[in-house]
Structures are given as C-alpha cells and as structure tokens.
PDB file of N, CA and C in Angstrom:
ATOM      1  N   UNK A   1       0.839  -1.193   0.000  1.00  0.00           N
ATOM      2  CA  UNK A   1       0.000   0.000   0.000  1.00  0.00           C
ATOM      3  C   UNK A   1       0.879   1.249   0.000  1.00  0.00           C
ATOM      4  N   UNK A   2       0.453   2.049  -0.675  1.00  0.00           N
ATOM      5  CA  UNK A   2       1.431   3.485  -1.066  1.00  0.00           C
ATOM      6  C   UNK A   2       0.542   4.201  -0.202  1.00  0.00           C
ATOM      7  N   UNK A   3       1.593   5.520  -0.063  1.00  0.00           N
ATOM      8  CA  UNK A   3       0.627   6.769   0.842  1.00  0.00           C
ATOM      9  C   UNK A   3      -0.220   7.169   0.355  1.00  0.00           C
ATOM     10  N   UNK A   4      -1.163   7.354   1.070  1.00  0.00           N
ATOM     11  CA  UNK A   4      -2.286   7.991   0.817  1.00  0.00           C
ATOM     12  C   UNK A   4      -2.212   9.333   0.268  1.00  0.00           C
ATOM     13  N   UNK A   5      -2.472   9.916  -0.413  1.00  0.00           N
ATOM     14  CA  UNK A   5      -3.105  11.224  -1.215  1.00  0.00           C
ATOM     15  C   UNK A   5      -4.130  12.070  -0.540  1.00  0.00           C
ATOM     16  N   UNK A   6      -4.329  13.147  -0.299  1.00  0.00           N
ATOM     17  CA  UNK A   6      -5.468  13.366   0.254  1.00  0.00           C
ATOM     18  C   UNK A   6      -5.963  14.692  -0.328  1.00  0.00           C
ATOM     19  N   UNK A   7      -7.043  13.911  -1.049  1.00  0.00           N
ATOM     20  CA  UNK A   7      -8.165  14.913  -1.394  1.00  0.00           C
ATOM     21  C   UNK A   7      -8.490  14.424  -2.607  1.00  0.00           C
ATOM     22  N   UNK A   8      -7.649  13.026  -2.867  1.00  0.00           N
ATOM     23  CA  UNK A   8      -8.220  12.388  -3.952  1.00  0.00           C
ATOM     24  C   UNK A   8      -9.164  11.425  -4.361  1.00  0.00           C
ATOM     25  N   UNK A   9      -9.420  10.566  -4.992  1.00  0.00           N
ATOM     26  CA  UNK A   9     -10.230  10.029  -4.967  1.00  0.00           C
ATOM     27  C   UNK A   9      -9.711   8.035  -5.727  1.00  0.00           C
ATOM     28  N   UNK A  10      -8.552   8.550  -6.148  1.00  0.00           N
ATOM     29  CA  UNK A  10      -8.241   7.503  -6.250  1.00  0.00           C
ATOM     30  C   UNK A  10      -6.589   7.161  -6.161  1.00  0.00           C
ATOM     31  N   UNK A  11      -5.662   6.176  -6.140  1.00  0.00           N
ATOM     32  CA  UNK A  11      -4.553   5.847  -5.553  1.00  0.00           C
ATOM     33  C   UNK A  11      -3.900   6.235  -6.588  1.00  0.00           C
ATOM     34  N   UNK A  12      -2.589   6.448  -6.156  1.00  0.00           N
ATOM     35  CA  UNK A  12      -1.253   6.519  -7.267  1.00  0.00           C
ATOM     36  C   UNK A  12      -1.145   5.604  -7.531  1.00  0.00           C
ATOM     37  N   UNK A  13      -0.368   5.572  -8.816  1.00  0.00           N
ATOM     38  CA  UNK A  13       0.241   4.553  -9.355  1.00  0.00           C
ATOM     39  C   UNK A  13       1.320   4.168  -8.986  1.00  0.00           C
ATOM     40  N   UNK A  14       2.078   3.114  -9.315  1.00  0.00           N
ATOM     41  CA  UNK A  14       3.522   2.765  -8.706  1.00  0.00           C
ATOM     42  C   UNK A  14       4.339   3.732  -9.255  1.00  0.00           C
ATOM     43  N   UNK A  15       3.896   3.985 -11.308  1.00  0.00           N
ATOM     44  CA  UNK A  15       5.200   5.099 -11.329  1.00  0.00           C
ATOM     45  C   UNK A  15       4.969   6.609 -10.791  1.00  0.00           C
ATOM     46  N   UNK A  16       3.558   6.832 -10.315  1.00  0.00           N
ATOM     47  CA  UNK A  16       3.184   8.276  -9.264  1.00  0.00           C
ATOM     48  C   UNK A  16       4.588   7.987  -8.236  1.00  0.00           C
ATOM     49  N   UNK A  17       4.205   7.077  -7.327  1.00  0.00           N
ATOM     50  CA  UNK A  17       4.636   6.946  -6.154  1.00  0.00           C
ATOM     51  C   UNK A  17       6.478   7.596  -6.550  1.00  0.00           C
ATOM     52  N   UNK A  18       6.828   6.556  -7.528  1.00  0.00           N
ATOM     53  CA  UNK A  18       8.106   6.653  -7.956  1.00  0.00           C
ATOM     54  C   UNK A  18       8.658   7.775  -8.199  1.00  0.00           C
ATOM     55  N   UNK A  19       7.684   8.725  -9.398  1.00  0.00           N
ATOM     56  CA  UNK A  19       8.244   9.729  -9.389  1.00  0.00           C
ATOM     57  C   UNK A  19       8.411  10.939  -8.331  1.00  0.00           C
ATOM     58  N   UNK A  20       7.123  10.728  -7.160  1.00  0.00           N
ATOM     59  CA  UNK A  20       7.818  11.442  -6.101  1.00  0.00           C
ATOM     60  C   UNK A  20       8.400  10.872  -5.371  1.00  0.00           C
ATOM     61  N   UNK A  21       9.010   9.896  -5.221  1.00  0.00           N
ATOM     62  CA  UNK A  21      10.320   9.607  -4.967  1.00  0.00           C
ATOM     63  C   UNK A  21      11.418  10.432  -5.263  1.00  0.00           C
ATOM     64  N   UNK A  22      11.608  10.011  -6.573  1.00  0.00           N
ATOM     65  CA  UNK A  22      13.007  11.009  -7.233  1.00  0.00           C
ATOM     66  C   UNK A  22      12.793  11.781  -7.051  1.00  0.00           C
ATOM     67  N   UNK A  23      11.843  12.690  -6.819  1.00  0.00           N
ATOM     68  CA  UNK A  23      11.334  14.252  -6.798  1.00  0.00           C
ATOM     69  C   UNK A  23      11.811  14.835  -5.625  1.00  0.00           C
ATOM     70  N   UNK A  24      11.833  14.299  -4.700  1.00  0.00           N
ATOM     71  CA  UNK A  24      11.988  14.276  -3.183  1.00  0.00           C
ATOM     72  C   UNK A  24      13.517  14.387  -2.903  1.00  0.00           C
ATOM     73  N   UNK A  25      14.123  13.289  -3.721  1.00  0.00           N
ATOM     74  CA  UNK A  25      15.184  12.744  -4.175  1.00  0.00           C
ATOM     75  C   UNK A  25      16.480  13.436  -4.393  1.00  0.00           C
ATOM     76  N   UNK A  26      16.014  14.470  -5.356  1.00  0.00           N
ATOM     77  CA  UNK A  26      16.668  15.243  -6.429  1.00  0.00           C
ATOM     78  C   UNK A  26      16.009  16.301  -6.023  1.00  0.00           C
ATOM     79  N   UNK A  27      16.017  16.933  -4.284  1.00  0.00           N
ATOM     80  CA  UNK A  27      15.520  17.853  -3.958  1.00  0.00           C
ATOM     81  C   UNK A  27      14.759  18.928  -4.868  1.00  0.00           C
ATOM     82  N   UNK A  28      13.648  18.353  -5.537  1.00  0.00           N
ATOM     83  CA  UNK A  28      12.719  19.308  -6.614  1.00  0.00           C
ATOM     84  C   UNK A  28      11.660  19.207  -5.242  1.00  0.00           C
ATOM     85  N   UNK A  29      11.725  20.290  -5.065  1.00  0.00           N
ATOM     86  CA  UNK A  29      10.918  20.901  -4.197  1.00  0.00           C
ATOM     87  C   UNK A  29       9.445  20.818  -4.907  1.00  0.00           C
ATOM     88  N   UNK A  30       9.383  22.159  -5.510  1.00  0.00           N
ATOM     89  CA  UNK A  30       8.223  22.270  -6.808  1.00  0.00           C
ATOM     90  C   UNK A  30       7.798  21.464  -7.004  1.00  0.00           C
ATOM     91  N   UNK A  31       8.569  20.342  -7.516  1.00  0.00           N
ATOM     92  CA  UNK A  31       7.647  18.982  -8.360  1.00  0.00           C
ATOM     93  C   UNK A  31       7.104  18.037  -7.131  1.00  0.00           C
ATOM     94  N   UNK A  32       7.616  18.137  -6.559  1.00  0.00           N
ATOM     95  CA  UNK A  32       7.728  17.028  -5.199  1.00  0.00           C
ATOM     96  C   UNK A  32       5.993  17.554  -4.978  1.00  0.00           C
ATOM     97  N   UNK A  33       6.130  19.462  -4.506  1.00  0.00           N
ATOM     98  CA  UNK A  33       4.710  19.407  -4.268  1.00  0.00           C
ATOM     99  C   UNK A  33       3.533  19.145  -5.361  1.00  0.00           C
ATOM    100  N   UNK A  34       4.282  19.872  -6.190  1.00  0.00           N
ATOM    101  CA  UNK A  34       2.982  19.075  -7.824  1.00  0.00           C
ATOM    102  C   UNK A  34       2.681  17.951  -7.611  1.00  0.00           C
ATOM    103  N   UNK A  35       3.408  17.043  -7.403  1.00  0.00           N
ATOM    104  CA  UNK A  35       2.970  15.533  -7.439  1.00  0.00           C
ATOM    105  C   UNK A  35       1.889  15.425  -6.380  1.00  0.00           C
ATOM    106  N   UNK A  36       2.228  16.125  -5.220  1.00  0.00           N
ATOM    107  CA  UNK A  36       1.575  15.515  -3.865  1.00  0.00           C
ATOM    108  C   UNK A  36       0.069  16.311  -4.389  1.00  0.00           C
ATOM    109  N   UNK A  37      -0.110  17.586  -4.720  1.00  0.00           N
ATOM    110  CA  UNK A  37      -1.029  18.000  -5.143  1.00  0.00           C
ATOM    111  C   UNK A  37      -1.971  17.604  -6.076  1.00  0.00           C
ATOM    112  N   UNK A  38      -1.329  17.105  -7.237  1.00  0.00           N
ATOM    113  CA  UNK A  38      -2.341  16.963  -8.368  1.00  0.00           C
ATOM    114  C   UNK A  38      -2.044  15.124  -8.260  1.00  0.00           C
ATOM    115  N   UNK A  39      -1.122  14.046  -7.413  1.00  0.00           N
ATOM    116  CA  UNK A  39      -1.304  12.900  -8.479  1.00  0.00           C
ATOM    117  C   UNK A  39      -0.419  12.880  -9.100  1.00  0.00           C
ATOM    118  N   UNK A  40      -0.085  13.525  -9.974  1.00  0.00           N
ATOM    119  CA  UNK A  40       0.980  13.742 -10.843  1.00  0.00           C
ATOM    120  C   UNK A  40       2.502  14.629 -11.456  1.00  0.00           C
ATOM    121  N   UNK A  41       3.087  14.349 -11.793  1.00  0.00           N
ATOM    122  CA  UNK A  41       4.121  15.073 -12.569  1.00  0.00           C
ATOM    123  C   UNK A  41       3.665  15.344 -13.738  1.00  0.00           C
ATOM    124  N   UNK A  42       5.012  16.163 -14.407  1.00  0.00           N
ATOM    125  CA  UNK A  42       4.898  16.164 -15.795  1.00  0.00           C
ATOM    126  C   UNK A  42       6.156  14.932 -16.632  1.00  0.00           C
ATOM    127  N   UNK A  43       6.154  14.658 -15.779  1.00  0.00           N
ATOM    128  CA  UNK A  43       7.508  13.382 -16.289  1.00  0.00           C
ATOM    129  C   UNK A  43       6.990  12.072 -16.171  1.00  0.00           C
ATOM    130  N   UNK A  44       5.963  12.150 -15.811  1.00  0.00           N
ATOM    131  CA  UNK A  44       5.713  10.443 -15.210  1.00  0.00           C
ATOM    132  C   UNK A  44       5.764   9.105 -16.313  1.00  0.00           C
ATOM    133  N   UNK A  45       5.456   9.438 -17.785  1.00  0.00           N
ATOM    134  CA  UNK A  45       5.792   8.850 -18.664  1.00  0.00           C
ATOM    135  C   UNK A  45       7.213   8.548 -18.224  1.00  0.00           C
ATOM    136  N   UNK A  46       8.178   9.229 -18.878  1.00  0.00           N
ATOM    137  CA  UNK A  46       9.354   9.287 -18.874  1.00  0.00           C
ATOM    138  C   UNK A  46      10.062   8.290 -17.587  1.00  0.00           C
ATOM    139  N   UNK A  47       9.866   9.027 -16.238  1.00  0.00           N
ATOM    140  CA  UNK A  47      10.279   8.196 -15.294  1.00  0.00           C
ATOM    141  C   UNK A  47       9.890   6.434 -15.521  1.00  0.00           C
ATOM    142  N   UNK A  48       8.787   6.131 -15.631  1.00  0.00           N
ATOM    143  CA  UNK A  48       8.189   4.990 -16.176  1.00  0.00           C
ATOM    144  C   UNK A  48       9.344   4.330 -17.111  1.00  0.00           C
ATOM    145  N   UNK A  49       9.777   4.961 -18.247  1.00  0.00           N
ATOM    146  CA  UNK A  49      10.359   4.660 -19.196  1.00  0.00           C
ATOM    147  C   UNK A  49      12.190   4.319 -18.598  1.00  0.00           C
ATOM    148  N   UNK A  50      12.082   5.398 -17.764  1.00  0.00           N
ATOM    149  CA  UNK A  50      13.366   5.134 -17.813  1.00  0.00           C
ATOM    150  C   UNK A  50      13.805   3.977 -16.477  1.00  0.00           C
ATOM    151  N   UNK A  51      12.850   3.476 -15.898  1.00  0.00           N
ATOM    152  CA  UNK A  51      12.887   2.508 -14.580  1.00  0.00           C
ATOM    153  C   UNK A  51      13.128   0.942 -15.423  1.00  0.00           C
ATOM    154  N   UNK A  52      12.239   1.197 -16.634  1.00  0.00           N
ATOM    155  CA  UNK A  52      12.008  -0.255 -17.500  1.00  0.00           C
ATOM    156  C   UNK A  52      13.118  -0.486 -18.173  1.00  0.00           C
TER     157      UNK A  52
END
C-alpha cells in the first residue's frame, strides 16, 4: 500500500509513487509538491520509461 493522497479520490500509481520519490530525491521541491497536489508530474511517462 502506497501513501495515501489526500483529497483524492483515487490511488497513485507505482510510477506516481516513484516519481515522487526522485522528486523528493533530487531535492525538486516544486515537483515534489505538484505531485503531492495533483497525483501527478509532468515526467511520469518518462520516469516509467526510464525505470524499465
């Protein structure tokens, strides 16, 4: 089970989770909160891509 989100309505994905990981990671502040906010990045393809 991944962290919870709150205010959403449905769960991240593994590569959500992932990319705020790295986000966190690679002290991106900004993105770190985008993610926590919306669900998403704008990389999440990419991260995906580049894990595989």
């Amino acid at each position: 089970m991944g962290t919870l989100i709150p205010n959403t309505q449905r769960q991240p994905s593994v590569e959500e989770i992932a990319a705020g990981r790295d986000a966190v990671a690679t002290g991106d502040v900004a993105l770190a909160a985008q993610i926590r906010a919306t669900g998403r990045g704008p990389g999440d393809a990419a991260a995906c891509n580049r894990q595989h």
